[in-house]
C-alpha atoms as a PDB file:
ATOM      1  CA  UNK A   1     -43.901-127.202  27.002  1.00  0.00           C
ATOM      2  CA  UNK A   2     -40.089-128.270  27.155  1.00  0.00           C
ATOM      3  CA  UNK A   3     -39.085-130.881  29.146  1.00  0.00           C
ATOM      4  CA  UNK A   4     -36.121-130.833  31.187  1.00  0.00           C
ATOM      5  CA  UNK A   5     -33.781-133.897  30.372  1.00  0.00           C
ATOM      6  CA  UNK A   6     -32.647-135.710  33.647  1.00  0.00           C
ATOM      7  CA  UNK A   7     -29.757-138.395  33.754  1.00  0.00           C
ATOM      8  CA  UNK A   8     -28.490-140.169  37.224  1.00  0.00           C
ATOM      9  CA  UNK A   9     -25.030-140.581  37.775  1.00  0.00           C
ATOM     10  CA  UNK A  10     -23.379-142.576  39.924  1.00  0.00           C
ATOM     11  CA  UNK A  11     -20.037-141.258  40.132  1.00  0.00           C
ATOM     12  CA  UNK A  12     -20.602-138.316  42.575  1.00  0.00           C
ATOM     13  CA  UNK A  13     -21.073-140.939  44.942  1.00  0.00           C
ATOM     14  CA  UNK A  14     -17.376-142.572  44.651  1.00  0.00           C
ATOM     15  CA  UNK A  15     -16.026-140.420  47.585  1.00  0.00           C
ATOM     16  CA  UNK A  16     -18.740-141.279  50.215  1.00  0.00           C
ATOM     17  CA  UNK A  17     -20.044-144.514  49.047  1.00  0.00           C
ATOM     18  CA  UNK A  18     -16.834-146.610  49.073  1.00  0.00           C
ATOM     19  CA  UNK A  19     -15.710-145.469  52.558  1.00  0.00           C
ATOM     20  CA  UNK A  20     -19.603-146.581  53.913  1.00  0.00           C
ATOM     21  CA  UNK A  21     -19.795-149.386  51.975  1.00  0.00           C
ATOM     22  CA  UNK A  22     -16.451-150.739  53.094  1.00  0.00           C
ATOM     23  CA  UNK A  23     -17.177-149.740  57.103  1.00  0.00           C
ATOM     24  CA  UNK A  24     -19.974-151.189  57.087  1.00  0.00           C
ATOM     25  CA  UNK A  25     -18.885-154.413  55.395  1.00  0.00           C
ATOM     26  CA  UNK A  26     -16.271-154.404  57.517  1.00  0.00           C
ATOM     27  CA  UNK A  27     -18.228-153.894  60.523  1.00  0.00           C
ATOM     28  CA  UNK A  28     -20.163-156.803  60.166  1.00  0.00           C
ATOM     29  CA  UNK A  29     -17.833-159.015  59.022  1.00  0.00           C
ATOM     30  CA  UNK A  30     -15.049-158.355  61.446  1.00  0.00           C
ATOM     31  CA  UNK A  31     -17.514-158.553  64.741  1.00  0.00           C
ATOM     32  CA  UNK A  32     -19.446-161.184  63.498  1.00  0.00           C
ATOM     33  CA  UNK A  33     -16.175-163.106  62.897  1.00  0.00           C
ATOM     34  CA  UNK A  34     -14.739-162.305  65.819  1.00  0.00           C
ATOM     35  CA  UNK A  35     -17.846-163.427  68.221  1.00  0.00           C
ATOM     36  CA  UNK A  36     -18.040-166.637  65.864  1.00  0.00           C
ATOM     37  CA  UNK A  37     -14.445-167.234  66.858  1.00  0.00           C
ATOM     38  CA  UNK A  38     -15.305-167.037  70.581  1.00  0.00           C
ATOM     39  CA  UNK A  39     -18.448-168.655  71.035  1.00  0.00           C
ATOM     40  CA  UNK A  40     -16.267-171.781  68.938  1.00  0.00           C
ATOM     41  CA  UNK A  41     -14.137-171.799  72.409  1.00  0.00           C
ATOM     42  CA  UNK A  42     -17.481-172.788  74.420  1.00  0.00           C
ATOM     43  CA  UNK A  43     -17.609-168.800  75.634  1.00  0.00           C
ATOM     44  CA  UNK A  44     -19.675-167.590  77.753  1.00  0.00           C
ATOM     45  CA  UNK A  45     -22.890-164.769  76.319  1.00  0.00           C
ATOM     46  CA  UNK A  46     -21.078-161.970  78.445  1.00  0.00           C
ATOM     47  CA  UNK A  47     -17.233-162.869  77.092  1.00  0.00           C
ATOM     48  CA  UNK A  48     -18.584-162.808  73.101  1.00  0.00           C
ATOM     49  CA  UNK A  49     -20.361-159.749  73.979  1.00  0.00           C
ATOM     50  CA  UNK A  50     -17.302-157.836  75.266  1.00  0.00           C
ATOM     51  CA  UNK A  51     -15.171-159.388  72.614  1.00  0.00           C
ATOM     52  CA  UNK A  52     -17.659-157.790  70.067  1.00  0.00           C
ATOM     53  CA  UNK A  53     -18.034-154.436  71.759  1.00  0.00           C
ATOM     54  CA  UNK A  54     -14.125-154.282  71.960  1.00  0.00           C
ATOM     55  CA  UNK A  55     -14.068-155.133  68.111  1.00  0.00           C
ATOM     56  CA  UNK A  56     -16.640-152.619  67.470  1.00  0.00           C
ATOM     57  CA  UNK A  57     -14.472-149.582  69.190  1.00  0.00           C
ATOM     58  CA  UNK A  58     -11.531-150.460  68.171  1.00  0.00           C
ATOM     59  CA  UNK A  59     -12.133-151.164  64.567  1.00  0.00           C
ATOM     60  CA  UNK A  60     -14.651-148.125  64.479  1.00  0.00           C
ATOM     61  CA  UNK A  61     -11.338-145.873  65.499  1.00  0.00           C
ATOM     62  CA  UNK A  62      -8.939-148.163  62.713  1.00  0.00           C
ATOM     63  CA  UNK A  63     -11.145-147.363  59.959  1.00  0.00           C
ATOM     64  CA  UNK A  64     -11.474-143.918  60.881  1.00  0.00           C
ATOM     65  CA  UNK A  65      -7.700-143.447  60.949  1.00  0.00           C
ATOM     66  CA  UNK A  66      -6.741-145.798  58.251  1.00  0.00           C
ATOM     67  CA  UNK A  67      -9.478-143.784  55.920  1.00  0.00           C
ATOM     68  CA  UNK A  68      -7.647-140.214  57.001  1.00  0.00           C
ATOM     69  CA  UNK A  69      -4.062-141.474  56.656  1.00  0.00           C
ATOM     70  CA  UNK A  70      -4.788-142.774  53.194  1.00  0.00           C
ATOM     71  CA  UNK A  71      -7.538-139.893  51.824  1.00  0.00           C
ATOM     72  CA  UNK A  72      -5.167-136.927  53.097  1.00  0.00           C
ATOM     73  CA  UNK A  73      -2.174-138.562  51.252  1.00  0.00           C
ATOM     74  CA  UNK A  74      -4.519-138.479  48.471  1.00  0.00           C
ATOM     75  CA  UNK A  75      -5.573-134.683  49.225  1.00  0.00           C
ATOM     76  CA  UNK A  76      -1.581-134.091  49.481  1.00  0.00           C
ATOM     77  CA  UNK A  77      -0.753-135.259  45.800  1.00  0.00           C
ATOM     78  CA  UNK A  78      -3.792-133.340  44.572  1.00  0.00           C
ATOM     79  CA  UNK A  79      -2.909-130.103  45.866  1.00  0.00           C
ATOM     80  CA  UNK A  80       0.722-130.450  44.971  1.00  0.00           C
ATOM     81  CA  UNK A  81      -0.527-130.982  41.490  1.00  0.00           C
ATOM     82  CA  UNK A  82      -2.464-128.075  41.451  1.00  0.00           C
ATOM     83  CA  UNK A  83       0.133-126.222  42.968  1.00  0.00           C
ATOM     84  CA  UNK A  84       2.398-127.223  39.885  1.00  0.00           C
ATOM     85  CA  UNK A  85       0.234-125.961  37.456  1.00  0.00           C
ATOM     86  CA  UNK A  86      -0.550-122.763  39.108  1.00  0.00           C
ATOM     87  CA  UNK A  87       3.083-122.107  38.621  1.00  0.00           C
ATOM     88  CA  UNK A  88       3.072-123.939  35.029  1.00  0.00           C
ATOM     89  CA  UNK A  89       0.194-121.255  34.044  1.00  0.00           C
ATOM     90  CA  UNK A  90       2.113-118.339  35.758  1.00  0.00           C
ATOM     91  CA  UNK A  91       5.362-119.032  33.608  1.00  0.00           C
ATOM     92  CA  UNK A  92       4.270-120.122  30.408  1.00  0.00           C
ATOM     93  CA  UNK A  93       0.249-120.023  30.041  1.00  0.00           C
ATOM     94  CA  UNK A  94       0.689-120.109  25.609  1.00  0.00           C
ATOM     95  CA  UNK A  95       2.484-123.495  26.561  1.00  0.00           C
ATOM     96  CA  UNK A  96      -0.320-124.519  28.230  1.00  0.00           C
ATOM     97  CA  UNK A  97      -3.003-123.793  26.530  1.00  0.00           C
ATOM     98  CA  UNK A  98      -1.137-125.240  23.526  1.00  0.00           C
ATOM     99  CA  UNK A  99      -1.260-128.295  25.926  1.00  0.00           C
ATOM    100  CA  UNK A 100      -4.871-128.148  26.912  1.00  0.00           C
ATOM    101  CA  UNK A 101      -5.721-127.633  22.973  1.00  0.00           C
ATOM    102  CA  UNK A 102      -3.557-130.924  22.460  1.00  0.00           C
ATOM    103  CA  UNK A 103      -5.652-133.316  24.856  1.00  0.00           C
ATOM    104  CA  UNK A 104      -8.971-132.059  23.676  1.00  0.00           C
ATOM    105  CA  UNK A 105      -7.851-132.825  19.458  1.00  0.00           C
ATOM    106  CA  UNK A 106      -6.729-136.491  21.282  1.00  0.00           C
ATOM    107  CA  UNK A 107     -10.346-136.621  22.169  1.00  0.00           C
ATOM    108  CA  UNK A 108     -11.409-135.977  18.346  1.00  0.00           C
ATOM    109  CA  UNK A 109     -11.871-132.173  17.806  1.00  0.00           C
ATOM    110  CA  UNK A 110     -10.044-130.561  14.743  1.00  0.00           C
ATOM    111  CA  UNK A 111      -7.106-128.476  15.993  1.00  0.00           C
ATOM    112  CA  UNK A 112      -9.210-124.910  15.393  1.00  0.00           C
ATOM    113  CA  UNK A 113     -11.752-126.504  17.443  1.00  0.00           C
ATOM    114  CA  UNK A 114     -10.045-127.672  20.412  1.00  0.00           C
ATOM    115  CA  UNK A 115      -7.811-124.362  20.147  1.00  0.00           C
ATOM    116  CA  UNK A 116     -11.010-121.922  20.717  1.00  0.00           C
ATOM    117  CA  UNK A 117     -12.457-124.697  23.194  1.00  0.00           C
ATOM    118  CA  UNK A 118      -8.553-124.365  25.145  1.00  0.00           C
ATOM    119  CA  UNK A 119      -8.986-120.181  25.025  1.00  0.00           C
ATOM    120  CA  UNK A 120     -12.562-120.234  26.121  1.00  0.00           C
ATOM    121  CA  UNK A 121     -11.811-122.539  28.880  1.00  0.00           C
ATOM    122  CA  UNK A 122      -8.859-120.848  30.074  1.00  0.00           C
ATOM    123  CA  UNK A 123     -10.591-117.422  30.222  1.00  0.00           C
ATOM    124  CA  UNK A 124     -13.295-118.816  32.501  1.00  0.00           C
ATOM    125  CA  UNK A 125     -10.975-121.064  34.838  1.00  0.00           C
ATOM    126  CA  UNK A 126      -7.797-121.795  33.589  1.00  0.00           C
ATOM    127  CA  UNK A 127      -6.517-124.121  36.535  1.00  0.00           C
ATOM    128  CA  UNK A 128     -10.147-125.504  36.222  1.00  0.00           C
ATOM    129  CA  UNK A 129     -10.011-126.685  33.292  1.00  0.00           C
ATOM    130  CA  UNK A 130      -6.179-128.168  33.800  1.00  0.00           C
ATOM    131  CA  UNK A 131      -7.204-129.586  36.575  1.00  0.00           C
ATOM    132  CA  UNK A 132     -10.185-131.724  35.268  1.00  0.00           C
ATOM    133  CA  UNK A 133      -8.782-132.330  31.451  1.00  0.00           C
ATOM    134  CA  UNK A 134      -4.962-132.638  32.262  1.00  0.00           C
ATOM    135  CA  UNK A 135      -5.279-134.109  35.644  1.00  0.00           C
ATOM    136  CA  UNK A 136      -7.923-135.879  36.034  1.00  0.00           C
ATOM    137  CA  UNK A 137      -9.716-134.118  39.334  1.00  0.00           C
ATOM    138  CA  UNK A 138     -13.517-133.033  39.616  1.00  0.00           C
ATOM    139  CA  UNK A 139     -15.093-131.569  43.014  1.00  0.00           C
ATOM    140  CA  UNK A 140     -17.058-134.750  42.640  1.00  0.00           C
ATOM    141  CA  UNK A 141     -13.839-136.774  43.075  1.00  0.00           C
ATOM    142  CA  UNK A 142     -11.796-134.839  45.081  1.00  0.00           C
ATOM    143  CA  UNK A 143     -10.433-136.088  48.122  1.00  0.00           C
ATOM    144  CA  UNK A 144     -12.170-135.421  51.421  1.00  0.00           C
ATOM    145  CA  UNK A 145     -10.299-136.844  54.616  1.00  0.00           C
ATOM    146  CA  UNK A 146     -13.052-136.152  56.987  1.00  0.00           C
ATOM    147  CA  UNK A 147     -15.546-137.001  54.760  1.00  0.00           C
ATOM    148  CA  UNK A 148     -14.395-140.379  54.440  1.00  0.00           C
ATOM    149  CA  UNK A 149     -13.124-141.230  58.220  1.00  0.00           C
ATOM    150  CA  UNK A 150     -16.289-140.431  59.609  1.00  0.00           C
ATOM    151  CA  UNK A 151     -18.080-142.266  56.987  1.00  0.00           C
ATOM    152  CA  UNK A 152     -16.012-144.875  57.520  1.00  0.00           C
ATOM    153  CA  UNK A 153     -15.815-145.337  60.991  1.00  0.00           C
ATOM    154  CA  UNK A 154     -19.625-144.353  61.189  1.00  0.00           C
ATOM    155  CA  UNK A 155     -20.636-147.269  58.838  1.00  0.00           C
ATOM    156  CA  UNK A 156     -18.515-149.545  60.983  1.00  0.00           C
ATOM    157  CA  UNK A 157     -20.184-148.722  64.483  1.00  0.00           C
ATOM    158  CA  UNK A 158     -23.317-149.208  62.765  1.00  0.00           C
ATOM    159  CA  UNK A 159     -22.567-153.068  61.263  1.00  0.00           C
ATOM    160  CA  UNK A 160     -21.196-154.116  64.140  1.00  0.00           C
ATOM    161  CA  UNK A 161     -24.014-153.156  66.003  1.00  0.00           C
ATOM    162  CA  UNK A 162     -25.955-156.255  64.313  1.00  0.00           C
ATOM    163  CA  UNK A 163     -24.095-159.181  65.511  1.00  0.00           C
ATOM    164  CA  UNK A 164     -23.763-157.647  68.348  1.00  0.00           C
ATOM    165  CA  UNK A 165     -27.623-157.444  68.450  1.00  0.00           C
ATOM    166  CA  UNK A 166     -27.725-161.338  67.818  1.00  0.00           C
ATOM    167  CA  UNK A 167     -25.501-161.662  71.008  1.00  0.00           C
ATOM    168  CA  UNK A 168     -27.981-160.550  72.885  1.00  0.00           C
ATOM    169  CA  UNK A 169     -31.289-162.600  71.533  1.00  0.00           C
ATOM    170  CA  UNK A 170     -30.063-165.645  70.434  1.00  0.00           C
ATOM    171  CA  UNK A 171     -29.743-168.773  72.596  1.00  0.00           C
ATOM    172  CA  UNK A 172     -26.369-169.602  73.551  1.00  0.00           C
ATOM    173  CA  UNK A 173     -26.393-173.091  71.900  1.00  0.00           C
ATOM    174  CA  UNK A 174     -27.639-171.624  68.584  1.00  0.00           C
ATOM    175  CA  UNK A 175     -25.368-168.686  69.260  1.00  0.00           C
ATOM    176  CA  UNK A 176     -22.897-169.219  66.379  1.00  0.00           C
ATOM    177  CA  UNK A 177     -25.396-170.328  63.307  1.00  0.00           C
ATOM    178  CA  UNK A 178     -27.684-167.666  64.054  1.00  0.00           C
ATOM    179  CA  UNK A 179     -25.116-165.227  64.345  1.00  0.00           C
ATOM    180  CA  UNK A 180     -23.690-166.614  61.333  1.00  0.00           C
ATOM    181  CA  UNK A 181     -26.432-166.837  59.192  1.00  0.00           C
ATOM    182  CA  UNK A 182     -28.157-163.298  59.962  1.00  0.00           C
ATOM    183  CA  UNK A 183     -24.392-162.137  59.860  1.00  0.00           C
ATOM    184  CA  UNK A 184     -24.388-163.590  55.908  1.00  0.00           C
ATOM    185  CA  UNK A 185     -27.924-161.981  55.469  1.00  0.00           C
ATOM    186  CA  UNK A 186     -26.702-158.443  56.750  1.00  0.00           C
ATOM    187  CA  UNK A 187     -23.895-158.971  53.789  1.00  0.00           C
ATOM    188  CA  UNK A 188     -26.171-159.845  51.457  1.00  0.00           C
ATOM    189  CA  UNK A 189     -28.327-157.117  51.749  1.00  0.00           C
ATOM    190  CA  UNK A 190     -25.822-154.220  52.630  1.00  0.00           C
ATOM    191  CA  UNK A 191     -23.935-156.078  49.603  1.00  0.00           C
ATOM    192  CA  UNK A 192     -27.359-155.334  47.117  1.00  0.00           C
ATOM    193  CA  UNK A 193     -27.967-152.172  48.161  1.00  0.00           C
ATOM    194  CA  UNK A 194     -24.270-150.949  47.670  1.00  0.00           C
ATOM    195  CA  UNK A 195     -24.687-152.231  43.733  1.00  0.00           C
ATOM    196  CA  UNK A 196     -28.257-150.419  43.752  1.00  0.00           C
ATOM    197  CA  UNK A 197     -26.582-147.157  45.191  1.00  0.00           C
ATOM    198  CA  UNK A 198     -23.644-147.929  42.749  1.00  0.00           C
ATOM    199  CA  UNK A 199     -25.931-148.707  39.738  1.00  0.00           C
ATOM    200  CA  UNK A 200     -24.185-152.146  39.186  1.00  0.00           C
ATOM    201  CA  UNK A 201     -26.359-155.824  39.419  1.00  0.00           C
ATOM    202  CA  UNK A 202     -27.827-156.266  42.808  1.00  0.00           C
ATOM    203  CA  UNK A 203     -27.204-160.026  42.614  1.00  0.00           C
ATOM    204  CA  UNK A 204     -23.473-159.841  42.270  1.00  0.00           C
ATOM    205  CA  UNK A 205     -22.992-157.230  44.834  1.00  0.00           C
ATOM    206  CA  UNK A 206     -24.582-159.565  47.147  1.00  0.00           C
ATOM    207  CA  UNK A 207     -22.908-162.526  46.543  1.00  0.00           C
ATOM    208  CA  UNK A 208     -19.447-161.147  46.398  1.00  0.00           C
ATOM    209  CA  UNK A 209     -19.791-159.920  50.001  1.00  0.00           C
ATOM    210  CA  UNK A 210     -21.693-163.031  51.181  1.00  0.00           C
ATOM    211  CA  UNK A 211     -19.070-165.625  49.915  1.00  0.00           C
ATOM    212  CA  UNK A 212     -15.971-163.643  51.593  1.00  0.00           C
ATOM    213  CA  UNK A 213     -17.913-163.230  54.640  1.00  0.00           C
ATOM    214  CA  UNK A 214     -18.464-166.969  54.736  1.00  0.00           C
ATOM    215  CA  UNK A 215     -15.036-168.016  54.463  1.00  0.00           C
ATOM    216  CA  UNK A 216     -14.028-165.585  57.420  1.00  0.00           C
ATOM    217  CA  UNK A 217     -15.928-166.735  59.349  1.00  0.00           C
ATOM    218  CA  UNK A 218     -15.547-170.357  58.732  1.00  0.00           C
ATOM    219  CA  UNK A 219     -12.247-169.977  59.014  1.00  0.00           C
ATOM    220  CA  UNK A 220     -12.508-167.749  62.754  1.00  0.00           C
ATOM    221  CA  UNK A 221     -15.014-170.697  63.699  1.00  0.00           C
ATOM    222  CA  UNK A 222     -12.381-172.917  62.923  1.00  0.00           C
ATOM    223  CA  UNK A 223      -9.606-171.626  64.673  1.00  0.00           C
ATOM    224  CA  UNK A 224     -12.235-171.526  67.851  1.00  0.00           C
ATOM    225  CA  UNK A 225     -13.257-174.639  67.847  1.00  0.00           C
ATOM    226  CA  UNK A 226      -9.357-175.922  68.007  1.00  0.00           C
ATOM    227  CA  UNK A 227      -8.092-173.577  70.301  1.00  0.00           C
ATOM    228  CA  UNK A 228     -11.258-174.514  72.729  1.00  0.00           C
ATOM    229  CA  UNK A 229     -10.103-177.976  72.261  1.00  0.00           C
ATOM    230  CA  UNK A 230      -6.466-177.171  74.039  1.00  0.00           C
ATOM    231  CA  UNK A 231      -8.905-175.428  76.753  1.00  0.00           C
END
């Protein structure tokens, strides 16, 4: 009985991944911060807790329009590059299959080789097979605007929700460590599981997230405690 061959890849995950990764980061890291900052100034539970909801709507909608902005400029070039060669093909398609034959000898076939692999391409999908061996662009890769602002601004909502959570149950004297330190945990994890999803260590993932999100909020904690001091 033959037995199918099954590799994972990680790279059809680019798109998605980075934009939820980074709201989510960002999400708990900016709110967490942010309340830290507060309850420095000797804050009251109901003043952090609007302070974070306000951080968690407004950065929610700034990741969602930063991620659109940027992705659609992205979509923009692509489709202006594919328009380009659609014309390229149209004018002079011996040109560029000549040029299609030339990046796949580059890549170590002999010239009859990558000539017959050029032709064969080019009568299934020409601007295909341009567009992933001259330019660089896969489906899996291809920008998605939507895609990535709701990801993003999803993934956001959804990390700020856990400081926020912390607002509520902890005790406001041990407000800031424990907000803090389950803020550093939330890193850590999200941080591990974003290398798992990714395929890279777990252990670096998490500590790379943890150590910036410990010197933001140091630093926000720092800044509260000296401006409560003028207070």
């Amino acid at each position: 009985m033959k037995r199918h061959h099954f590799e994972r890849h990680y790279v059809n995950r680019a798109g998605w991944l980075r934009a939820a990764v980074l709201g989510a980061n960002d999400g708990i890291l900016s709110v967490s911060s942010l309340i830290v900052g507060v309850a420095a100034t000797h804050a009251s539970r109901s003043q952090a807790l609007i302070v974070g909801i306000a951080g968690l709507i407004a950065g929610a909608m700034s990741m969602a329009a930063g991620e659109f902005v940027s992705v659609s400029s992205q979509a923009d070039a692509e489709r202006s590059d594919l328009e380009r060669e659609r014309r390229e093909l149209e004018a002079d398609e011996g040109s560029e299959r000549a040029e299609l034959a030339g990046i796949y000898m580059q890549r170590g076939l002999q010239r009859a080789l990558a000539e017959e692999v050029a032709v064969q391409l080019m009568a299934h999908d020409a601007l295909g097979a341009h567009a992933r061996d001259e330019l660089g662009l896969s489906s899996e890769r291809r920008a998605r605007p939507l895609q990535a602002a709701s990801a993003s601004a999803s993934s956001f909502a959804l990390g700020a929700l856990l400081p926020l959570l912390m607002v509520l149950l902890a005790p406001v004297f041990w407000m800031i460590p424990i907000i803090a330190g389950s803020s550093l945990l939330f890193l850590a994890v999200l941080g591990a599981l974003a290398a798992r999803a990714g395929g890279a260590p777990l252990a670096s993932g998490a500590l790379r997230v943890t150590f910036w999100g410990a010197v933001a909020m140091a630093l926000t904690a720092a800044v509260g405690t000296a401006m409560g001091s003028f207070g």
